[in-house]
Protein backbone atom coordinates (compact mmCIF):
# COMPACT_ATOMS: atom_id res chain seq x y z
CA UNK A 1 59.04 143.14 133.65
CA UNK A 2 58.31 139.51 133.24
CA UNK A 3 58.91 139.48 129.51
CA UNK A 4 61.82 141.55 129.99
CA UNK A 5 63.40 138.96 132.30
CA UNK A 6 62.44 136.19 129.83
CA UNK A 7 64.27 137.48 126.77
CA UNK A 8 67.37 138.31 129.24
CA UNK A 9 67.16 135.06 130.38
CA UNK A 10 66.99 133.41 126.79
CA UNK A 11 69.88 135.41 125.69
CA UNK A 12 72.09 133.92 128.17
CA UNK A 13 71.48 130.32 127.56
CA UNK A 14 72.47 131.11 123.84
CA UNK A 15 75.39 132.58 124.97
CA UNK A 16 76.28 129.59 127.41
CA UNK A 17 75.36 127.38 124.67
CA UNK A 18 77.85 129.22 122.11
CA UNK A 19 80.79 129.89 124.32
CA UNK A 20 82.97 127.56 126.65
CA UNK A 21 82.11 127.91 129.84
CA UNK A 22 85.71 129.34 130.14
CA UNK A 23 87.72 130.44 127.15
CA UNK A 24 91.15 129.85 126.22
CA UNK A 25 93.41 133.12 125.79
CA UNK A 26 96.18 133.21 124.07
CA UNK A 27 99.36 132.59 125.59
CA UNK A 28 102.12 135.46 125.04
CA UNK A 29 105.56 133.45 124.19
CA UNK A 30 107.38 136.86 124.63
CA UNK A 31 110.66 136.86 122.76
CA UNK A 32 110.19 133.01 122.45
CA UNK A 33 108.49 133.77 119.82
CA UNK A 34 110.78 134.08 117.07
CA UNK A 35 112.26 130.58 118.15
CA UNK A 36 111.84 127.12 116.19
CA UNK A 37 113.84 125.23 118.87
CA UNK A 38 114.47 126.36 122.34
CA UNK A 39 116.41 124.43 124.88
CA UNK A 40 118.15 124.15 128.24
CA UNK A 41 120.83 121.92 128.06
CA UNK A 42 121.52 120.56 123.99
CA UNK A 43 120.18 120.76 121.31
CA UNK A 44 121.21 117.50 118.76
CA UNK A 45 120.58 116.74 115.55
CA UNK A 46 120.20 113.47 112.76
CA UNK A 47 119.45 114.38 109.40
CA UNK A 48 118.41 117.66 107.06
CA UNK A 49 116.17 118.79 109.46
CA UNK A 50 115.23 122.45 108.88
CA UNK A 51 114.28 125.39 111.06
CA UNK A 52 112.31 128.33 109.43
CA UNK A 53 112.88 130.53 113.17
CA UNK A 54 115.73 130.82 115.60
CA UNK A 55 117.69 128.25 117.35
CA UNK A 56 118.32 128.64 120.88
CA UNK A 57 119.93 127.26 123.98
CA UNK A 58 120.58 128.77 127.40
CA UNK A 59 121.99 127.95 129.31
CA UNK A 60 123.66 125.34 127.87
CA UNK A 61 126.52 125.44 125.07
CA UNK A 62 126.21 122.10 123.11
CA UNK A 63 124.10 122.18 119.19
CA UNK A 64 125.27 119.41 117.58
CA UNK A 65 123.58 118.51 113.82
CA UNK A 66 123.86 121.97 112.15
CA UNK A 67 124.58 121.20 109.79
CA UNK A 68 123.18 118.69 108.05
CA UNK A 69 120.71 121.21 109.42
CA UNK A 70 119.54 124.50 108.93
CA UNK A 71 117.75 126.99 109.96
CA UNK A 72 116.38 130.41 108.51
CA UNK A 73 116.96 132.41 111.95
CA UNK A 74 119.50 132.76 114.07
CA UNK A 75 121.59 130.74 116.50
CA UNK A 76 121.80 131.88 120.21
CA UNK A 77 123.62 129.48 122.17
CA UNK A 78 124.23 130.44 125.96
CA UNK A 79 123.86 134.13 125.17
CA UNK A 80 121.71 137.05 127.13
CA UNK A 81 119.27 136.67 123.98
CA UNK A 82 118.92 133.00 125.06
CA UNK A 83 118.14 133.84 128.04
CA UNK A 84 115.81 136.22 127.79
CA UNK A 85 114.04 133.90 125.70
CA UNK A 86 114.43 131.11 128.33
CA UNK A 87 112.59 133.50 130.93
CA UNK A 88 109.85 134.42 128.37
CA UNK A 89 109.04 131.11 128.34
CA UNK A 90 108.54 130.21 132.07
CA UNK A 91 105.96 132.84 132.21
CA UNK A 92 104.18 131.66 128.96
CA UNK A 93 104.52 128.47 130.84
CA UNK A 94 102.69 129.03 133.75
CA UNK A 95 100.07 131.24 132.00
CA UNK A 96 99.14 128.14 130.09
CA UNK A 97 99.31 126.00 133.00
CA UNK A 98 97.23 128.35 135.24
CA UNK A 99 94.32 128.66 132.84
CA UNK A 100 90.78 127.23 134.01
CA UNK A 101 89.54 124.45 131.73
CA UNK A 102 86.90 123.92 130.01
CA UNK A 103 86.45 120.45 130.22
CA UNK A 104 88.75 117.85 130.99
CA UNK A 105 90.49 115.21 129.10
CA UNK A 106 92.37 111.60 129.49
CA UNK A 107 93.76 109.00 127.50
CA UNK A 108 93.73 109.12 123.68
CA UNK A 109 92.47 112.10 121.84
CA UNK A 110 92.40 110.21 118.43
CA UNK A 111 88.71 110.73 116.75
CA UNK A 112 87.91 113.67 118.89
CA UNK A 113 86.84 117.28 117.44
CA UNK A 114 87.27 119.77 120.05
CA UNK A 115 86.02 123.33 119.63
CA UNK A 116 88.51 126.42 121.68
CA UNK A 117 89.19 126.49 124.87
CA UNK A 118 91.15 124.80 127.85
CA UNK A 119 91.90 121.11 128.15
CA UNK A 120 93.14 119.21 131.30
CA UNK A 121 94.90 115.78 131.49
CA UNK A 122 95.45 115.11 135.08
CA UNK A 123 98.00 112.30 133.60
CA UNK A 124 99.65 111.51 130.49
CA UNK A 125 97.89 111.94 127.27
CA UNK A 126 98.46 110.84 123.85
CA UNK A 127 97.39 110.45 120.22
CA UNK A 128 97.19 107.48 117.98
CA UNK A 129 95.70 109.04 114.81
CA UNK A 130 93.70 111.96 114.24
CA UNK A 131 92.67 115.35 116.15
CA UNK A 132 90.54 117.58 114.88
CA UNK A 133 90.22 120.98 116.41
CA UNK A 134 87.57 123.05 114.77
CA UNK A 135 87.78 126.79 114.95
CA UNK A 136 83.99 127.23 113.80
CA UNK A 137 84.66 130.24 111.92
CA UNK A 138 86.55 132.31 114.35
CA UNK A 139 90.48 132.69 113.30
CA UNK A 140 91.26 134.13 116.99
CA UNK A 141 89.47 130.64 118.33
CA UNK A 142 92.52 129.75 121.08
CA UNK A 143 93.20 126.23 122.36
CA UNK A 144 95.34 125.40 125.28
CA UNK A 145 96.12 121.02 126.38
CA UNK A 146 97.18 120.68 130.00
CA UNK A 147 98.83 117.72 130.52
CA UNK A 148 100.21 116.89 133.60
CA UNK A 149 102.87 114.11 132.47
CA UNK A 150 104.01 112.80 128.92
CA UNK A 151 102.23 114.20 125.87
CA UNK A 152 103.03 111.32 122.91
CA UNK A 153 102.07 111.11 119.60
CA UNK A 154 101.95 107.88 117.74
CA UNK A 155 103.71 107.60 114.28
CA UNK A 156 101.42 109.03 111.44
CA UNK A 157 99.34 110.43 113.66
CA UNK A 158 98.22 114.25 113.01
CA UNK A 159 96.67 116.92 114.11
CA UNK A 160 93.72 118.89 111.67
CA UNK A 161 92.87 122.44 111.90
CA UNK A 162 89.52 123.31 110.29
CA UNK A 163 86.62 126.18 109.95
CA UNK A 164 89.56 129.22 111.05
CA UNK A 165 91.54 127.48 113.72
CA UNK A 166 95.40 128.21 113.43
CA UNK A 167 98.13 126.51 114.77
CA UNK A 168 99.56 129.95 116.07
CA UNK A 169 96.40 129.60 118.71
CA UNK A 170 97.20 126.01 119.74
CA UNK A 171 99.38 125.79 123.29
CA UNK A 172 100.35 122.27 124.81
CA UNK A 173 101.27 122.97 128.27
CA UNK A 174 103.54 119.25 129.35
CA UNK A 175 104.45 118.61 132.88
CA UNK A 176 107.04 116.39 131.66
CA UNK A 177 108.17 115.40 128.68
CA UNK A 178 106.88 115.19 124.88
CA UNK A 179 107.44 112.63 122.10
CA UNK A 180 106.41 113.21 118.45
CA UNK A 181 106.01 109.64 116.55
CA UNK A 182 107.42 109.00 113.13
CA UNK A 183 105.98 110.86 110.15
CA UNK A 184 103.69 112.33 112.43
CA UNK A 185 102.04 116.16 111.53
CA UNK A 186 101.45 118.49 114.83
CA UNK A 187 100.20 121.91 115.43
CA UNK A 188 100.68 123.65 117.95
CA UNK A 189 103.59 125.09 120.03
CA UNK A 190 104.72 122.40 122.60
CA UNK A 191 105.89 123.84 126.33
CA UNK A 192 107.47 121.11 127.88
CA UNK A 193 108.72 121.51 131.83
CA UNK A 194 111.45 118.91 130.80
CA UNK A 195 112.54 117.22 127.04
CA UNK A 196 111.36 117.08 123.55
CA UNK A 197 111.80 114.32 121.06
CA UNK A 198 111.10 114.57 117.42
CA UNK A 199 111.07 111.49 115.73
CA UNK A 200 112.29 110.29 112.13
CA UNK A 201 110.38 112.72 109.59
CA UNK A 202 107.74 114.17 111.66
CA UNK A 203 106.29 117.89 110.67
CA UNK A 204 105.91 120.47 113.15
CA UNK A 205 103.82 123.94 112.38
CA UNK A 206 104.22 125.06 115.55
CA UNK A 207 107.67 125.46 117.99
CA UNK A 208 109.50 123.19 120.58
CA UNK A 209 110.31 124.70 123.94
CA UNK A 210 112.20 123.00 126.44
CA UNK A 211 112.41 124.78 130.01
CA UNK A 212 114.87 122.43 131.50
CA UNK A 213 115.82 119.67 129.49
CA UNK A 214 117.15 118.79 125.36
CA UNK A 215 115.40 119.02 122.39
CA UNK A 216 116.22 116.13 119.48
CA UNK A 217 115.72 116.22 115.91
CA UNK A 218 115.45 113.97 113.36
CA UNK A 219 114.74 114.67 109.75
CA UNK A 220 112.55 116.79 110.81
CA UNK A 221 110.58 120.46 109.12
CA UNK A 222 109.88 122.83 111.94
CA UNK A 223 107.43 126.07 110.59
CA UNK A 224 106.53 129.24 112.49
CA UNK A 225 103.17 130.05 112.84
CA UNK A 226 101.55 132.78 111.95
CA UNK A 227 97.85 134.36 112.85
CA UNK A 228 95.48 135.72 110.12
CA UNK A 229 92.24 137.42 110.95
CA UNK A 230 90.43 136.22 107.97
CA UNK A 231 88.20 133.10 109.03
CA UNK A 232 88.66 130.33 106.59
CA UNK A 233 86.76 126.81 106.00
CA UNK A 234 89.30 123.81 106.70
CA UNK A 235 89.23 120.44 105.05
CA UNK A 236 86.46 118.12 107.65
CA UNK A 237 87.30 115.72 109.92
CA UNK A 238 88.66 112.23 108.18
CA UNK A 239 90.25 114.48 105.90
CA UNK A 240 94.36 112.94 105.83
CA UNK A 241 95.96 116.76 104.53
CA UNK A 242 96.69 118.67 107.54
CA UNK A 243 97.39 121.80 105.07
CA UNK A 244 94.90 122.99 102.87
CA UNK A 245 96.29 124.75 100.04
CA UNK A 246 93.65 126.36 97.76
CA UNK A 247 94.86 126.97 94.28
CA UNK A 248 93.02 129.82 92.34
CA UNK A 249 94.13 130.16 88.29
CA UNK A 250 92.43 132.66 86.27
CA UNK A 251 93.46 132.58 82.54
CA UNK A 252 90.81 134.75 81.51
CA UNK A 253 91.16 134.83 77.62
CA UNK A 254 89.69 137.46 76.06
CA UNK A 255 89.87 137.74 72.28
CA UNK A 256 88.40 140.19 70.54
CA UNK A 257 88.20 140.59 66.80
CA UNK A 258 85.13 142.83 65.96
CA UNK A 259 84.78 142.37 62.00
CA UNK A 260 82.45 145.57 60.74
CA UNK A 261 81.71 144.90 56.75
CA UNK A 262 79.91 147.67 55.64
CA UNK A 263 79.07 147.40 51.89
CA UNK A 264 76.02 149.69 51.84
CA UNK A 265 74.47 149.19 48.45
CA UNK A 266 72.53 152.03 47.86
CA UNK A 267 70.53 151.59 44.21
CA UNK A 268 68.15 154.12 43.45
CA UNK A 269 66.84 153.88 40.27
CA UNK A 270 63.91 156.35 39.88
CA UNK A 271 63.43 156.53 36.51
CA UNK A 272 59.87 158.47 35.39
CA UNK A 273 59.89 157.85 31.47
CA UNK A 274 57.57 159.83 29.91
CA UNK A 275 57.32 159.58 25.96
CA UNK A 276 54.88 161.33 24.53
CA UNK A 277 54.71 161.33 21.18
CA UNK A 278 52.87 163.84 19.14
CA UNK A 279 53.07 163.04 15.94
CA UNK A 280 51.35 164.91 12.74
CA UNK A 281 51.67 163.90 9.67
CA UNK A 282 50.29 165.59 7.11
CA UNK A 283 50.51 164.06 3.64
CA UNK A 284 49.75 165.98 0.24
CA UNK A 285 50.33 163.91 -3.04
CA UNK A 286 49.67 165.41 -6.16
CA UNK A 287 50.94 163.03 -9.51
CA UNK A 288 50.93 164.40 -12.81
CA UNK A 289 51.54 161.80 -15.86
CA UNK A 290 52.29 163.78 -19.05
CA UNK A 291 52.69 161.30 -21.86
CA UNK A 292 53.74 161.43 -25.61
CA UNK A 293 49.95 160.47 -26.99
CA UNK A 294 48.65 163.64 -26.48
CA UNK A 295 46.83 162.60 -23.02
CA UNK A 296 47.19 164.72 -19.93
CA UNK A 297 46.46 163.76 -16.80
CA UNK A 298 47.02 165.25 -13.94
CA UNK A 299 46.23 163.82 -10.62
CA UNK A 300 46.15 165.49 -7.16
CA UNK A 301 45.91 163.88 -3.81
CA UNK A 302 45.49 165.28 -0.37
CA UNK A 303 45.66 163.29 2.10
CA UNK A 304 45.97 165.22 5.60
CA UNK A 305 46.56 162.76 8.34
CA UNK A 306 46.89 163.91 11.86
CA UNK A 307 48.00 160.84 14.46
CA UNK A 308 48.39 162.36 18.29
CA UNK A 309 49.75 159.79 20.59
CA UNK A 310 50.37 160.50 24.18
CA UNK A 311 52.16 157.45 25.84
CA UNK A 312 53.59 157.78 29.53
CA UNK A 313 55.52 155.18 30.40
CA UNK A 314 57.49 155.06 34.34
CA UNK A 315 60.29 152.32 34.01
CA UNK A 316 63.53 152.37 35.42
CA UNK A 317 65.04 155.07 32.31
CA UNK A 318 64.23 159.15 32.22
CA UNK A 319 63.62 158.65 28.60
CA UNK A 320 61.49 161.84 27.54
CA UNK A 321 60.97 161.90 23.79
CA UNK A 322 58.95 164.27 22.35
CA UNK A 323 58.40 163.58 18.60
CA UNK A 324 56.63 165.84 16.26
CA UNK A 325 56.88 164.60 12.44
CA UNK A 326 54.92 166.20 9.69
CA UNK A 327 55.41 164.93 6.53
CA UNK A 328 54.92 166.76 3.28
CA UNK A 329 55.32 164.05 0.17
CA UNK A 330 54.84 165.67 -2.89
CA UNK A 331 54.77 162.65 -5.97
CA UNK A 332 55.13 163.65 -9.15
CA UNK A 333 55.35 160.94 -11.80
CA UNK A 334 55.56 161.79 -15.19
CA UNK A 335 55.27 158.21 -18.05
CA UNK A 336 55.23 158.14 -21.47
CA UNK A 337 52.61 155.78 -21.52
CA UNK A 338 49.04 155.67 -24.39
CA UNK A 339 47.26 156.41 -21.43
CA UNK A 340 44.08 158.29 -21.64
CA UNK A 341 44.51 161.10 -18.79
CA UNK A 342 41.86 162.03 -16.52
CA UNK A 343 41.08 165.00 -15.16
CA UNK A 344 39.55 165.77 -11.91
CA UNK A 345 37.57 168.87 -10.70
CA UNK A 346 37.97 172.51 -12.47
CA UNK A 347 41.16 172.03 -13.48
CA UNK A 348 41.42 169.65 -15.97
CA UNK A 349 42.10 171.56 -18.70
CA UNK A 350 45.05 173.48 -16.93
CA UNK A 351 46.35 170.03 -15.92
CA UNK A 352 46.44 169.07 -19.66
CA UNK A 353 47.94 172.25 -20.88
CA UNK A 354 50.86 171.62 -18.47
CA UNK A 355 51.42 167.64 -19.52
CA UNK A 356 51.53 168.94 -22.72
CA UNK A 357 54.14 171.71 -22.16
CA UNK A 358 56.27 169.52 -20.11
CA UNK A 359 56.31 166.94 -23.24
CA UNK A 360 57.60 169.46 -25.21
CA UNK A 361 59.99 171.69 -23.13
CA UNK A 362 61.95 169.27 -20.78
CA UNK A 363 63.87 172.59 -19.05
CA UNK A 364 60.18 173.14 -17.61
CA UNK A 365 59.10 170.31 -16.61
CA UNK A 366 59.89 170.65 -12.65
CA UNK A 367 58.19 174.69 -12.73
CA UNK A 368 55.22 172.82 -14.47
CA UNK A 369 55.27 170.07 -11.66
CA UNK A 370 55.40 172.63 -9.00
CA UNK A 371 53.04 174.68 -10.42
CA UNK A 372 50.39 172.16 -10.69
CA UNK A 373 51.37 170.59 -7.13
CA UNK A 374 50.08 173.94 -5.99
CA UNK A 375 47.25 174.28 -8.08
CA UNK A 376 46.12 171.24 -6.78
CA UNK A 377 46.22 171.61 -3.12
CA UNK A 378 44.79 174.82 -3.79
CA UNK A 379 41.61 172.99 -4.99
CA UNK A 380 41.89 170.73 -2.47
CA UNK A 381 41.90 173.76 0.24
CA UNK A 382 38.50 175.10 -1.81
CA UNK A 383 36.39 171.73 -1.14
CA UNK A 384 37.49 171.39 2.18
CA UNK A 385 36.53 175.06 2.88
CA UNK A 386 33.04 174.51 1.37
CA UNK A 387 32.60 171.42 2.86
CA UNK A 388 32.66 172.68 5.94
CA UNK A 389 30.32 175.50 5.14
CA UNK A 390 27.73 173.39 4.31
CA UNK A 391 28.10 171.25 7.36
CA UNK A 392 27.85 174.34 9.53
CA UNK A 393 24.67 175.66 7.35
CA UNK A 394 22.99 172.50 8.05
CA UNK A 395 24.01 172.32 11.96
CA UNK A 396 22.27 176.38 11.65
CA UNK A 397 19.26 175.01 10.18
């Protein structure tokens, strides 16, 4: 139980410490709301002033100054509209008036940041630069100014919403009457028992409602509240711009140019040369010389060459070449030369006989040739054969 109490306990002092000790609630204008100026007796005019709401009087008749002024509503003058706004507003009136305060408040507000709630001035009250009312966060923050005589404002002076409080939540309750200086900025709707004055070129977000008495105008911009929900961050106190205006520009550029080169290259060269070259040559030469003296010789020459070369090459060309040459060169030279001839082997004499006949018959020459081209590899084919016989007889023994 004791720890329970404590933590109840320390939750209320937050909550005294967060809230007022009596809040502000808002004050319901009734059909007064849709008015800029509201008034008993006149309304008058100097100047382009302009009215973004209605313009009102009941129940008197006179508006004077429209134009040079406008106004974006509409004009009830001493009409059951009028007056139905006129009786809105003595109950918005005393609502305002019978609030309990929060705290109270006296002299000159200038250089003062008030959080919400209720205000009292048990006198006059007035501002000679700047008032800050700070909303902390909450956009439904409500603050009501009792003032029990003359609410003035000094020329230039302003009032600065900030952190979510809106002038559609700011009330000033005036037992009299209310001045607003020269060039001055306000917020806030202004309830006054008796007269408002608006002074040369002073800006109003808020409305002027006069129960009983005139409302004047000079030159003057009159705006119509209106409540948002979302909290927003004001400028801080010090800060001269009673409006904040946030400016947001996106110029998103986007630029896309998506450059796809493909130049595959795609080089295969497989090249697997393979040149083998088998070559055989095989070279008989047989050479008879007949000549005129009466000497034969006959010559014959075999010469069998075999050359195998296997070459495998891999470069960048499929170059197979397969080469086989055999060569068969038969010479036959026949000179009339005083040569002796010579004669080789076992066939000397035949050799002679032929050189002989050739001399004398030249229509047989080429048979004779042939014939002893033959003859001669022929004896040629005999040693080799007996050659190797004897080289396998002496391998045997």
């Amino acid at each position: 139980m004791g720890a329970a109490s404590g933590v109840l306990l320390l939750a209320g002092a937050i909550l005294l410490q967060q809230s007022p000790a009596f809040a502000a609630t808002p004050v319901n204008l009734g059909t007064a709301t849709s008015y800029s100026v509201l008034a008993a007796t006149t309304v008058t005019n100097t100047g382009p002033s302009t009215l973004q709401g209605d313009l009102g009087l009941s129940p008197g008749t006179a508006i004077t100054g429209f134009p040079p002024g406008t106004t974006a509503g509409t004009v009830h003058a001493a009409d059951a509209v009028a007056l139905q706004a006129q009786q809105d507003l003595t109950i918005a009136y005393n609502n305002a008036a019978g609030q309990a305060l929060t705290t109270s408040v006296s002299g000159d507000l200038v250089g003062q940041t008030l959080v919400e709630g209720v205000y009292k001035s048990t006198s006059s009250l007035g501002l000679s630069g700047q008032l800050t009312l700070d909303g902390q966060g909450n956009p439904g923050s409500v603050f009501v100014f009792q003032v029990a005589s003359t609410l003035i404002t000094a020329s230039a002076s302003s009032v600065v919403l900030i952190n979510g409080a809106q002038a559609c939540n700011v009330f000033w309750q005036v037992g009299s009457s209310a001045t607003l200086g020269t060039a001055s900025s306000f917020k806030g709707s202004v309830l006054a028992l008796t007269s408002i004055t608006a002074q040369t070129g002073a800006v109003i977000e808020g409305r002027l409602l006069a129960r009983n008495g005139q409302v004047s105008l000079d030159t003057n911009v009159i705006t119509n509240p209106s409540c948002s929900t979302t909290p927003t961050t004001s400028a801080p106190p010090g800060t001269a711009t009673a409006t904040a205006t946030p400016t947001e520009t996106a110029t998103p550029t986007e630029t896309a140019t998506p450059t796809e080169t493909a130049t595959p290259t795609d080089t295969a060269t497989a090249t697997a040369t393979a040149t083998p070259t088998d070559t055989g040559t095989a070279t008989a030469t047989a050479t008879a010389t007949p000549t005129d003296t009466g000497t034969a010789t006959a010559t014959a020459t075999a010469t069998p060459t075999a050359t195998e070369t296997g070459t495998a090459t891999a470069t960048a060309t499929a170059t197979p070449t397969d080469t086989a040459s055999a060569t068969a060169t038969p010479t036959a030279t026949a000179t009339n030369q005083s040569v002796p001839l010579a004669g080789t082997g076992r066939n000397q004499g035949a050799n002679v006989d032929t050189a002989v006949g050739l001399s004398r018959t030249g229509s047989m020459q080429q048979t004779t040739i042939l014939g002893t081209l033959f003859v001669g590899l022929g004896g040629v084919g005999i040693a080799l054969v007996t050659t190797r016989l004897l080289m396998n007889g002496r391998r045997g023994r």
